[in-house]
PDB file of N, CA and C in Angstrom:
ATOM      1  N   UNK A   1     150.947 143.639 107.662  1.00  0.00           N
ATOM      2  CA  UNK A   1     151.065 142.221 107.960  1.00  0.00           C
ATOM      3  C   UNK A   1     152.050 142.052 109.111  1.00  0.00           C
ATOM      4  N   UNK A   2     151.602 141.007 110.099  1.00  0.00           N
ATOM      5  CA  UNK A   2     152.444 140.612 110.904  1.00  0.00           C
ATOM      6  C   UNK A   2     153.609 140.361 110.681  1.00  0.00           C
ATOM      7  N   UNK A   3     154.604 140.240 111.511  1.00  0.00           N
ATOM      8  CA  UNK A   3     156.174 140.160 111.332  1.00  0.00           C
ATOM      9  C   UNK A   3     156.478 138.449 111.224  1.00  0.00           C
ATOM     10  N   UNK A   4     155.497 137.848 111.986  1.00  0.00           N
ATOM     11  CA  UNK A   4     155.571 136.117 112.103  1.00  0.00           C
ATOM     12  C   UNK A   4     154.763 135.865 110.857  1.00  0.00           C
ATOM     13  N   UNK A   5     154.153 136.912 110.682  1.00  0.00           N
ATOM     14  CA  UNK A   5     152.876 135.680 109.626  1.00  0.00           C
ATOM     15  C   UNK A   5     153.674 136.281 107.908  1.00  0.00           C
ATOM     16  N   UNK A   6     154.788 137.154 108.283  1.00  0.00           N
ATOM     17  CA  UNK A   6     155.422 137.492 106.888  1.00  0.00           C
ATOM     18  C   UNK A   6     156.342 136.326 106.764  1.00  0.00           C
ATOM     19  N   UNK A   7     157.175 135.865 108.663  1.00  0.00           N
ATOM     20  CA  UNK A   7     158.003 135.276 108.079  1.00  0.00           C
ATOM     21  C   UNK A   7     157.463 133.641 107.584  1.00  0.00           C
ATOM     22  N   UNK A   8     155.879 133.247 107.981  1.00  0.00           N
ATOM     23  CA  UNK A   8     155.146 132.655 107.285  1.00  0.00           C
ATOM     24  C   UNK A   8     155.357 131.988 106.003  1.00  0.00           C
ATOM     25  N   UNK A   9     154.423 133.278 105.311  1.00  0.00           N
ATOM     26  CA  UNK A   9     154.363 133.682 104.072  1.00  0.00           C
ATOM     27  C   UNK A   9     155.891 133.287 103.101  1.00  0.00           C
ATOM     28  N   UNK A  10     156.676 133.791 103.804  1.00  0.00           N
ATOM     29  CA  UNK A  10     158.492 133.299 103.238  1.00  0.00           C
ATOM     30  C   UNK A  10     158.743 132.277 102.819  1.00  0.00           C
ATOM     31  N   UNK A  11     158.423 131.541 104.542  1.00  0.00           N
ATOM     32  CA  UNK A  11     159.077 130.078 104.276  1.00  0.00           C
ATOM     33  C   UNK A  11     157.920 129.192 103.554  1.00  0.00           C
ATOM     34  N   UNK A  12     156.643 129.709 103.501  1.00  0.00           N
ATOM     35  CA  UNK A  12     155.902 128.545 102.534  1.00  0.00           C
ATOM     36  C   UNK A  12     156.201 128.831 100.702  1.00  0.00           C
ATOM     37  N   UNK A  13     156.472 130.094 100.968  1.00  0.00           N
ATOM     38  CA  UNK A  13     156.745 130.278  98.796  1.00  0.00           C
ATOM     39  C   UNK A  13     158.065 129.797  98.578  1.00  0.00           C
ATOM     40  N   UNK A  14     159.037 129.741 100.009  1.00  0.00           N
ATOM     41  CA  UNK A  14     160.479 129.500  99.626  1.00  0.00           C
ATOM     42  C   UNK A  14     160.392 127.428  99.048  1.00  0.00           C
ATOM     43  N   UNK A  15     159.245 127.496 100.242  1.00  0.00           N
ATOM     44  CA  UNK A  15     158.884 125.860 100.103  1.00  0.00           C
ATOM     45  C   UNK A  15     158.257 125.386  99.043  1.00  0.00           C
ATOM     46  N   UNK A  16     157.728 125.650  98.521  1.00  0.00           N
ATOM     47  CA  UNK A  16     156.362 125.418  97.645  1.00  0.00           C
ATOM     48  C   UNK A  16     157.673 126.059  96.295  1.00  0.00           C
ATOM     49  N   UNK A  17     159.172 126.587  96.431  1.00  0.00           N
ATOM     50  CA  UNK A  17     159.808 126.393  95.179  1.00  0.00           C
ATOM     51  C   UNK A  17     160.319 125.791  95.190  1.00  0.00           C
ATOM     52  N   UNK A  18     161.289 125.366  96.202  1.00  0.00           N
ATOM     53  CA  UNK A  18     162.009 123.962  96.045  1.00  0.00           C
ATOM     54  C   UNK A  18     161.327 122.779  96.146  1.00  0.00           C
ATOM     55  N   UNK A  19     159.988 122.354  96.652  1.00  0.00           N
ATOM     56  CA  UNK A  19     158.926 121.376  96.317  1.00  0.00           C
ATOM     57  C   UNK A  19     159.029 121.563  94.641  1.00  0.00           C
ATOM     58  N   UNK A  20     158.525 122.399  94.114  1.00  0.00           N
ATOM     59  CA  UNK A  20     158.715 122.184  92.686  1.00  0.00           C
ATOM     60  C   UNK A  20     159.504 121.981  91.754  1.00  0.00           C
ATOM     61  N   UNK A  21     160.902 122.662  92.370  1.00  0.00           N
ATOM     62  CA  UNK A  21     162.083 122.235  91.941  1.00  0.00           C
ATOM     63  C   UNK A  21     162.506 120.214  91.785  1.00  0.00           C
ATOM     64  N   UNK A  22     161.939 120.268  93.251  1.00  0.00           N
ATOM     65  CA  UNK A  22     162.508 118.395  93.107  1.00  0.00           C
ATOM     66  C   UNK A  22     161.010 117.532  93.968  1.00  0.00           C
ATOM     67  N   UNK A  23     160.475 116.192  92.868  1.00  0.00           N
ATOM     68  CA  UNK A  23     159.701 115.741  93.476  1.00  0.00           C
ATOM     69  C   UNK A  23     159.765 114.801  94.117  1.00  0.00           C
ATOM     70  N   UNK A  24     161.047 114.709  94.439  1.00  0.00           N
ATOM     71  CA  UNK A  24     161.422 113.372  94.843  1.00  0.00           C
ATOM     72  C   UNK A  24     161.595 113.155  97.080  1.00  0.00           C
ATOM     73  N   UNK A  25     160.801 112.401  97.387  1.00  0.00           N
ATOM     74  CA  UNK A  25     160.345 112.829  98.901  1.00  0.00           C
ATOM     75  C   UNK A  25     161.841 112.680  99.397  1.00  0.00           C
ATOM     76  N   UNK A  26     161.403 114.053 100.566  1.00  0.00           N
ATOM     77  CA  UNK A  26     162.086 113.811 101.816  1.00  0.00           C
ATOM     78  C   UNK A  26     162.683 112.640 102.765  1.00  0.00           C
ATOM     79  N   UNK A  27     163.411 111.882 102.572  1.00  0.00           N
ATOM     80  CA  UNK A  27     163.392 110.675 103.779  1.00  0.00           C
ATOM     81  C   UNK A  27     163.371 111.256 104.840  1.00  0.00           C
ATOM     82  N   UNK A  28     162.360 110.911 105.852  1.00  0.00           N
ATOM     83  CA  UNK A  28     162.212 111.901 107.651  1.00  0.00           C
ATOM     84  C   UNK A  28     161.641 110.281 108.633  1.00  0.00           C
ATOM     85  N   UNK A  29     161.674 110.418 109.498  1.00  0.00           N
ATOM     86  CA  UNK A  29     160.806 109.543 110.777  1.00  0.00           C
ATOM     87  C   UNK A  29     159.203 110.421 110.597  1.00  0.00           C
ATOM     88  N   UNK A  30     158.582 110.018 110.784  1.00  0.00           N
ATOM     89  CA  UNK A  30     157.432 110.072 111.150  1.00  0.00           C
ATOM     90  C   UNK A  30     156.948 111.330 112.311  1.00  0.00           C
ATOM     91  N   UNK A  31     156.834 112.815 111.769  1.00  0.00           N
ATOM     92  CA  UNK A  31     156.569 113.534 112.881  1.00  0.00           C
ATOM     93  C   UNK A  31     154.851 113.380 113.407  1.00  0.00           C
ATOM     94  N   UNK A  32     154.833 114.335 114.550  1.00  0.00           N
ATOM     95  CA  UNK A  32     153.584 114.272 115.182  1.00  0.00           C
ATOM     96  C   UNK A  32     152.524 115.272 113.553  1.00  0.00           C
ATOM     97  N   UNK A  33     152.337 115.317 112.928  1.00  0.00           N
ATOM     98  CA  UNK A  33     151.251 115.492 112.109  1.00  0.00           C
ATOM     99  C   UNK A  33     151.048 114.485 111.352  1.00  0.00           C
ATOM    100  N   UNK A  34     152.378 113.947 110.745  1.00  0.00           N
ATOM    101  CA  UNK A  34     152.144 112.307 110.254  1.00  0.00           C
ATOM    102  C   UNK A  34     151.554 111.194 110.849  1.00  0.00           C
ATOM    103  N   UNK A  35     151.765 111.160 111.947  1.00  0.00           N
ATOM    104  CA  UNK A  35     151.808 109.902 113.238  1.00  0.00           C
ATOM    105  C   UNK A  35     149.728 110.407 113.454  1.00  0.00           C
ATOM    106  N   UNK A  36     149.307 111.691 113.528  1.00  0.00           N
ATOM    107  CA  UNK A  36     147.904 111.994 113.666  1.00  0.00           C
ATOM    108  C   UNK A  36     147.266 111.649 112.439  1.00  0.00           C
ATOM    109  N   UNK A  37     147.766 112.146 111.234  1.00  0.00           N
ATOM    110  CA  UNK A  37     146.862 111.953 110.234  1.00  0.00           C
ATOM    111  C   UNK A  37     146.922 110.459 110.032  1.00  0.00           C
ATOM    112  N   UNK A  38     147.522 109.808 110.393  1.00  0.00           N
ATOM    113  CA  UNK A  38     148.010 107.928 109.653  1.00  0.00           C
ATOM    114  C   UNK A  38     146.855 107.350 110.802  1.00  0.00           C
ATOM    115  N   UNK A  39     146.656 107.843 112.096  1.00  0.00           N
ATOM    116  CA  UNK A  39     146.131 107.435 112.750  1.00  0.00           C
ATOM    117  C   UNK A  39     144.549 108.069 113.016  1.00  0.00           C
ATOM    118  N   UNK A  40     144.058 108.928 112.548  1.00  0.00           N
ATOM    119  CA  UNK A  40     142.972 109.210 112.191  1.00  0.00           C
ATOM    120  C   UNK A  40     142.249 108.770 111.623  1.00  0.00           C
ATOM    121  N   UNK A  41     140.507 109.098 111.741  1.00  0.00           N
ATOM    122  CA  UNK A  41     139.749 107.860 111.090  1.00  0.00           C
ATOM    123  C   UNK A  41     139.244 108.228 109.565  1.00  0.00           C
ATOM    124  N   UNK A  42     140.529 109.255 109.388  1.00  0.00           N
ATOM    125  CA  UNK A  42     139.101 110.119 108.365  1.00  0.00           C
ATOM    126  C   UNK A  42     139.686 109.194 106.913  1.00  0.00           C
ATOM    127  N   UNK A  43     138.993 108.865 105.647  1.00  0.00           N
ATOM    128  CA  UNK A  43     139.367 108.718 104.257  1.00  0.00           C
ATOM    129  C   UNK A  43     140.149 108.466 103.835  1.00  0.00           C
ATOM    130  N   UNK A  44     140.711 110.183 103.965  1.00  0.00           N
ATOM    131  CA  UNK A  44     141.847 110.572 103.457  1.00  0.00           C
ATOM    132  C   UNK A  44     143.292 109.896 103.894  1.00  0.00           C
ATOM    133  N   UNK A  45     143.400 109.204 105.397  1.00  0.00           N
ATOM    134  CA  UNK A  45     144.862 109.337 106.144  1.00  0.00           C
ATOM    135  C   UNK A  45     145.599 108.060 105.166  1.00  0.00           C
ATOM    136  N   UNK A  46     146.152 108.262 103.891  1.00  0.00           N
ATOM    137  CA  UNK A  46     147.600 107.410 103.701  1.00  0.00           C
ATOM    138  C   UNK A  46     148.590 108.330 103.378  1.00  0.00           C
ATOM    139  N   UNK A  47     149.366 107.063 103.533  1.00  0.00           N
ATOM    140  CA  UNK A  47     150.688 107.724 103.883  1.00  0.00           C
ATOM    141  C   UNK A  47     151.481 109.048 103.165  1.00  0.00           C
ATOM    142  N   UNK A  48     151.320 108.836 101.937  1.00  0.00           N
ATOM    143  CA  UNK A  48     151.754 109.639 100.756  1.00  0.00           C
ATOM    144  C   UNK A  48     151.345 110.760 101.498  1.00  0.00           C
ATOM    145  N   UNK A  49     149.999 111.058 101.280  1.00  0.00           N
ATOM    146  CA  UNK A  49     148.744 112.583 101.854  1.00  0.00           C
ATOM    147  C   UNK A  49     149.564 113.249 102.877  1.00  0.00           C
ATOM    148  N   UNK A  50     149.543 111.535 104.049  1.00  0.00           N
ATOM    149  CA  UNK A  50     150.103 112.528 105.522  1.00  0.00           C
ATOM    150  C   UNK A  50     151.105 112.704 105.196  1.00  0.00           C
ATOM    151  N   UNK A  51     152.071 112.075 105.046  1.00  0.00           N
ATOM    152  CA  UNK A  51     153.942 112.460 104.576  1.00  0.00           C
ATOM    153  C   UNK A  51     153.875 113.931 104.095  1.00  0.00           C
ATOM    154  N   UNK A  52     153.210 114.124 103.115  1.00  0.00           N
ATOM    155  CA  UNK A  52     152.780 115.102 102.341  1.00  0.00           C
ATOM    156  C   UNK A  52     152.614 116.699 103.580  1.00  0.00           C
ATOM    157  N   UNK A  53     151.805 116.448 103.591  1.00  0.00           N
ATOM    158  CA  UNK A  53     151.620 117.448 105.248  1.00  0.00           C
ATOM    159  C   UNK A  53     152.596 117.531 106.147  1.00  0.00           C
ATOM    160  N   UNK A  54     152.864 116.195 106.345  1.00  0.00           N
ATOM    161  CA  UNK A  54     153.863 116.784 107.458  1.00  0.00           C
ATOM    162  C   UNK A  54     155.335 117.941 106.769  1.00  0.00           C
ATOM    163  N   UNK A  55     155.802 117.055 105.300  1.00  0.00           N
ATOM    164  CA  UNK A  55     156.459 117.889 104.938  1.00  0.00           C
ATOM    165  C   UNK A  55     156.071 119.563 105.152  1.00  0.00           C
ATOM    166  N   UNK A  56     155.031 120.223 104.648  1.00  0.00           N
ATOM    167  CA  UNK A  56     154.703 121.304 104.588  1.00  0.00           C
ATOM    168  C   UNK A  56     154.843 121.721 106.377  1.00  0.00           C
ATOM    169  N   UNK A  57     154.249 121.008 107.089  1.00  0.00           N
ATOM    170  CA  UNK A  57     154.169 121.312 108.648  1.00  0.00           C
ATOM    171  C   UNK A  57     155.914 121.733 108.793  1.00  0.00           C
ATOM    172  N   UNK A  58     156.744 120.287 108.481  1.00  0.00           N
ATOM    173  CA  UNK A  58     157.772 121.021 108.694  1.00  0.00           C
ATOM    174  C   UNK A  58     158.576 122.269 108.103  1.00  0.00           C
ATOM    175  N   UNK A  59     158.231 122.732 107.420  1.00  0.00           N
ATOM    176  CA  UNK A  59     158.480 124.071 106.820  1.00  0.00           C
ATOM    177  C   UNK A  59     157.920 124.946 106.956  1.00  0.00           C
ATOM    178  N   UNK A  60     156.730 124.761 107.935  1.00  0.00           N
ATOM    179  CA  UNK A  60     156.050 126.520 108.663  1.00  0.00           C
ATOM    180  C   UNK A  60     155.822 126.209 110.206  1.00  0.00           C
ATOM    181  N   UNK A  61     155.559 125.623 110.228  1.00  0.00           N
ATOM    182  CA  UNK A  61     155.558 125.210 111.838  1.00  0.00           C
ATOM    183  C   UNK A  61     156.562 124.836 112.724  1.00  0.00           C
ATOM    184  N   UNK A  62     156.434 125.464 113.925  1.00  0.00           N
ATOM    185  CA  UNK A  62     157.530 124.901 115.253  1.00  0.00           C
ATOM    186  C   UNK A  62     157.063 123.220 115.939  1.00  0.00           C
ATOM    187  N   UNK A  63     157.900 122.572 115.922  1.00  0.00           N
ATOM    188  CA  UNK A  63     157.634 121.339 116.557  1.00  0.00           C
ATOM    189  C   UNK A  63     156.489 122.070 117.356  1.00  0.00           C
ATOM    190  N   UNK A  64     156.767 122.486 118.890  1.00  0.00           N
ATOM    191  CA  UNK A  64     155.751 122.927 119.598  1.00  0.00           C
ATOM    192  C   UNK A  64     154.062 123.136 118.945  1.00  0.00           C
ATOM    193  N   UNK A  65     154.197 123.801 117.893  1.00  0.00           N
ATOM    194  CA  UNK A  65     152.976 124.042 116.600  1.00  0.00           C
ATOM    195  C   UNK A  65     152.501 122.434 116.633  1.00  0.00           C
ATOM    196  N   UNK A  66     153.800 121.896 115.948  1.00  0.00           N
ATOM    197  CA  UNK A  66     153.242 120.529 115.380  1.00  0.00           C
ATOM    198  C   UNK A  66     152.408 119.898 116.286  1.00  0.00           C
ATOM    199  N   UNK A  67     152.746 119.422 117.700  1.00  0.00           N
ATOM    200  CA  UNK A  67     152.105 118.757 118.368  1.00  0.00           C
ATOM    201  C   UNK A  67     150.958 118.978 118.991  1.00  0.00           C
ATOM    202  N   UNK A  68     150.548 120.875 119.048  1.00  0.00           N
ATOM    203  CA  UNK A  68     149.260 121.520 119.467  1.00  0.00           C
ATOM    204  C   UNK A  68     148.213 121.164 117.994  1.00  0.00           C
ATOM    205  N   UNK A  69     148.520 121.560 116.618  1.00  0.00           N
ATOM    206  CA  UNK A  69     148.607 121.083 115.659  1.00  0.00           C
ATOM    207  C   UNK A  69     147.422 119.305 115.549  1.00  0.00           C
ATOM    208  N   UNK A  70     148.592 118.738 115.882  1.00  0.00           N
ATOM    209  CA  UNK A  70     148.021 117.005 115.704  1.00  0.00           C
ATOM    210  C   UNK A  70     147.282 116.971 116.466  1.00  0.00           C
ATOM    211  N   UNK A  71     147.127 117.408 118.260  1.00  0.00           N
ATOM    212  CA  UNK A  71     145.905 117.197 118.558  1.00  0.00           C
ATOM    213  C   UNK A  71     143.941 117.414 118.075  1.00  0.00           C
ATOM    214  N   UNK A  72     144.557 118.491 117.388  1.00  0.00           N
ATOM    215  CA  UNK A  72     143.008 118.685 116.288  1.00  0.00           C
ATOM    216  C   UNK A  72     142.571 117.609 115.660  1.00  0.00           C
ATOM    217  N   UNK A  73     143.925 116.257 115.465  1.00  0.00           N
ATOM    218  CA  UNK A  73     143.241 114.962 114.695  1.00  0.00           C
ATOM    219  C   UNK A  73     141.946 114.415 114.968  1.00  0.00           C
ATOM    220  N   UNK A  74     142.558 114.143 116.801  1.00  0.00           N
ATOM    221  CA  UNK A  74     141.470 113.268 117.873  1.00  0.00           C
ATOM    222  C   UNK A  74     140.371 113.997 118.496  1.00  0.00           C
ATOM    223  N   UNK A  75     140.962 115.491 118.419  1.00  0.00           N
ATOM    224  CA  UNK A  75     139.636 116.161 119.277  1.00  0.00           C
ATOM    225  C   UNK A  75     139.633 117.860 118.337  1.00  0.00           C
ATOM    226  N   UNK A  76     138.787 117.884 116.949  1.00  0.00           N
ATOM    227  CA  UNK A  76     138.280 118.859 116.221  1.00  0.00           C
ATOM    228  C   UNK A  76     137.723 120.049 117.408  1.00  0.00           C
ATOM    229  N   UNK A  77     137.237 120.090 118.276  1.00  0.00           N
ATOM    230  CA  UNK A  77     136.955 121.085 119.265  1.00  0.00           C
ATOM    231  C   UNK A  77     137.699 121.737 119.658  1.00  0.00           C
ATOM    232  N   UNK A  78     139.701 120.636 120.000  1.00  0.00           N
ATOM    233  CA  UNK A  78     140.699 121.731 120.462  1.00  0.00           C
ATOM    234  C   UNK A  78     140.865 122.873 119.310  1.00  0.00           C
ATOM    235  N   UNK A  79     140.683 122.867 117.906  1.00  0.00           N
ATOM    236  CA  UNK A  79     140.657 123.545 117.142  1.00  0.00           C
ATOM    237  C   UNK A  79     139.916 124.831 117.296  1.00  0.00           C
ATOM    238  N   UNK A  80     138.826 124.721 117.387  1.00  0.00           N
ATOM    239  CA  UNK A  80     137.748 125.330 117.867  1.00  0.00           C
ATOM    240  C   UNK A  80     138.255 126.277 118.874  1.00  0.00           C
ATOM    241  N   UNK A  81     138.590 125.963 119.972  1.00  0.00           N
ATOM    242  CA  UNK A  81     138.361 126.521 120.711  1.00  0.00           C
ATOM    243  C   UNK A  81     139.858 127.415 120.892  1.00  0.00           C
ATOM    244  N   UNK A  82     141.081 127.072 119.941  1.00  0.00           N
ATOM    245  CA  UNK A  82     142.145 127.612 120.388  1.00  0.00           C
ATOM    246  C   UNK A  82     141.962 128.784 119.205  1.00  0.00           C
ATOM    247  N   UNK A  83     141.306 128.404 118.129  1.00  0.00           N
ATOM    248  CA  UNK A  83     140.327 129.484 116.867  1.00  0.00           C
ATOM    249  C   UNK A  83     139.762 130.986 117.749  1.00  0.00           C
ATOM    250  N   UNK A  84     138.886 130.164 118.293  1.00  0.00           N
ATOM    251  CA  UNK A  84     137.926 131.412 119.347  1.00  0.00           C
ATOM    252  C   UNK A  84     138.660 132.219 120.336  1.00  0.00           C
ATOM    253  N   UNK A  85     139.766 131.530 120.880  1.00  0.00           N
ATOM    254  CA  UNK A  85     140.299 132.207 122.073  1.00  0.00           C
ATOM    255  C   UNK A  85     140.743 133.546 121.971  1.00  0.00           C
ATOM    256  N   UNK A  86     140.666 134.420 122.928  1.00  0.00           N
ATOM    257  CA  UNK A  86     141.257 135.736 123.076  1.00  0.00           C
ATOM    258  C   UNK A  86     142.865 135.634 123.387  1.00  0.00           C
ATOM    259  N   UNK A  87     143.615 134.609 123.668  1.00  0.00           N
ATOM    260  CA  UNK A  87     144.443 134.446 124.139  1.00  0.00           C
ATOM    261  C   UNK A  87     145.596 134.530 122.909  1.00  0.00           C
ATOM    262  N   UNK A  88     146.512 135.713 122.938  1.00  0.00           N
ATOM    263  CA  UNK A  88     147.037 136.214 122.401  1.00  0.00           C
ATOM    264  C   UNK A  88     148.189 135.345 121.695  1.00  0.00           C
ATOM    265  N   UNK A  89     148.600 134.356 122.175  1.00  0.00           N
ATOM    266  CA  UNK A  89     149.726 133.122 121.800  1.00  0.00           C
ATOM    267  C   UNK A  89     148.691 132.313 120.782  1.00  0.00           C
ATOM    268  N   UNK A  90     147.382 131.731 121.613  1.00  0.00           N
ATOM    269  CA  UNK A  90     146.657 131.153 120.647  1.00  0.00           C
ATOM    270  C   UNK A  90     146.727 131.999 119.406  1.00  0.00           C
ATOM    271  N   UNK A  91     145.798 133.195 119.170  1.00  0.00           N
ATOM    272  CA  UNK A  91     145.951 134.030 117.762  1.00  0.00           C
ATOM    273  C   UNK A  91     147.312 133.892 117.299  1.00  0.00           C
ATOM    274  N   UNK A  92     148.254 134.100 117.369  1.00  0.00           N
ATOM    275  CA  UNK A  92     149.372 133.691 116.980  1.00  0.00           C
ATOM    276  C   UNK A  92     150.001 132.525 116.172  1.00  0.00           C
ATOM    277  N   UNK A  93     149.394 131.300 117.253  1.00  0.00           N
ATOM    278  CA  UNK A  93     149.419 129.697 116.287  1.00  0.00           C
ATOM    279  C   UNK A  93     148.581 130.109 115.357  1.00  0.00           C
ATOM    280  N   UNK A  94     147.090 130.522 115.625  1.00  0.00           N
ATOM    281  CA  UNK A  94     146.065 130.042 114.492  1.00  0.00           C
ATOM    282  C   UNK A  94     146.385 131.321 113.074  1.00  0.00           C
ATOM    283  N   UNK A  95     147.291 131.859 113.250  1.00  0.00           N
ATOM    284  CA  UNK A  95     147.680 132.706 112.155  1.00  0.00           C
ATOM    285  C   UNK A  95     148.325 131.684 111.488  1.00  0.00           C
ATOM    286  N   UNK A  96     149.440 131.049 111.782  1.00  0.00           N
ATOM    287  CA  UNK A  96     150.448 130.195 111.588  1.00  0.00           C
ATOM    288  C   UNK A  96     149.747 128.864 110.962  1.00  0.00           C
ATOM    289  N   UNK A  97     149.036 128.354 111.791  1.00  0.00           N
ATOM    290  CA  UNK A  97     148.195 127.640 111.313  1.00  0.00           C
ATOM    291  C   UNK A  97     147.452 127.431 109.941  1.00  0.00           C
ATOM    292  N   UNK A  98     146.715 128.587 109.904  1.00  0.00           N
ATOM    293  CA  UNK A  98     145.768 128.865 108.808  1.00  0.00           C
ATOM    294  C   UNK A  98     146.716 128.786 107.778  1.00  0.00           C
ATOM    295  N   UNK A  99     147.552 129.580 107.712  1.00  0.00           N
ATOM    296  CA  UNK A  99     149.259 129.847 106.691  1.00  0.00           C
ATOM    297  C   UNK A  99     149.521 128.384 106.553  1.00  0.00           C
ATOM    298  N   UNK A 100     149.586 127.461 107.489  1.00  0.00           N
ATOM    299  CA  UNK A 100     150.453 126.070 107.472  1.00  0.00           C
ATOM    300  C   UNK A 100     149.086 125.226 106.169  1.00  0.00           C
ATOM    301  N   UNK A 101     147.959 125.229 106.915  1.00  0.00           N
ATOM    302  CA  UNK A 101     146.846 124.590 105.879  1.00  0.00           C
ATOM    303  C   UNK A 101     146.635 124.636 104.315  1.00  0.00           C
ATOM    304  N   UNK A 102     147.207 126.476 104.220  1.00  0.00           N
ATOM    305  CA  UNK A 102     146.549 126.980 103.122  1.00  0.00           C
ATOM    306  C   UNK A 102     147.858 126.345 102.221  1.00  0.00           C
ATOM    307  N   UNK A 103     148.976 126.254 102.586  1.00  0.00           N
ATOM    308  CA  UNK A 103     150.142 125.699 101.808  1.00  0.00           C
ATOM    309  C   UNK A 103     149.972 123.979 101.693  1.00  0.00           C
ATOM    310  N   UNK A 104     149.648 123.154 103.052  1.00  0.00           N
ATOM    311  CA  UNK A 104     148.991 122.041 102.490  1.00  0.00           C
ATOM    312  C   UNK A 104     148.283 121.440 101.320  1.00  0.00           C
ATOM    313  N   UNK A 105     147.333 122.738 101.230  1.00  0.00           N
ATOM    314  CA  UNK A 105     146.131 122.101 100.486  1.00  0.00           C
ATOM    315  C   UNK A 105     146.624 122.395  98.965  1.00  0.00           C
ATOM    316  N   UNK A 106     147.162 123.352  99.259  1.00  0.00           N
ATOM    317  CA  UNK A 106     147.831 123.542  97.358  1.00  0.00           C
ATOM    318  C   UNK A 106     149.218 122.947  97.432  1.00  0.00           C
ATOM    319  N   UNK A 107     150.046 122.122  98.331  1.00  0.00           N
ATOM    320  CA  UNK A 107     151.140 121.386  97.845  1.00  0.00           C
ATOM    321  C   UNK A 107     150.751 120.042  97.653  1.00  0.00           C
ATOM    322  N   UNK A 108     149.716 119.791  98.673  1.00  0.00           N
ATOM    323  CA  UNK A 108     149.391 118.207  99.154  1.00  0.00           C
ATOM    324  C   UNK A 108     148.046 118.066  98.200  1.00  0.00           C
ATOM    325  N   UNK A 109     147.731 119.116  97.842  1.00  0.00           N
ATOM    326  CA  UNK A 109     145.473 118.693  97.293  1.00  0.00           C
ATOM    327  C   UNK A 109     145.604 118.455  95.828  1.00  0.00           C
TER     328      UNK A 109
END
């Protein structure tokens, strides 16, 4: 396993214990994954959900992440295509990425 995607792996079980430890939210401003999902057209976007995410975002992701990240709200293709790329930084986010989702969906689902 990668050396980034261990230290991954860390900070989402370190997260996902003190999430369980206390359920009581974070007070934060509104980061760029919150500010995408609230403003997205999909179902799902209230606040709780996105708050929810962003928490997790902020505990595996680099701001920088976050905001490459939120653009997938408005345009599902940048996803796509930063997925497909050979470009060695891209593989990198979308390791990070995938890691950032998979902790979403079982803190936030």
């Amino acid at each position: 396993m990668k050396k980034t995607v261990k230290k991954t792996v860390i900070a989402v079980a370190t997260f996902a214990t003190v999430a369980s430890a206390t359920l009581t939210p974070i007070p934060a401003h509104a980061g760029a994954i919150e500010r995408a999902c609230m403003s997205s057209d999909r179902a799902a976007n209230n606040r709780n959900l996105c708050g929810c995410i962003q928490q997790v975002a902020d505990m595996t992701l680099t701001n920088g992440d976050q905001r490459q990240a939120a653009k997938f709200f408005k345009n599902p293709q940048k996803a796509q295509d930063v997925r497909q790329s050979d470009n060695s930084s891209h593989e990198s986010f979308w390791q990070r990425y995938k890691a950032f989702g998979a902790a979403a969906e079982q803190y936030c689902g």
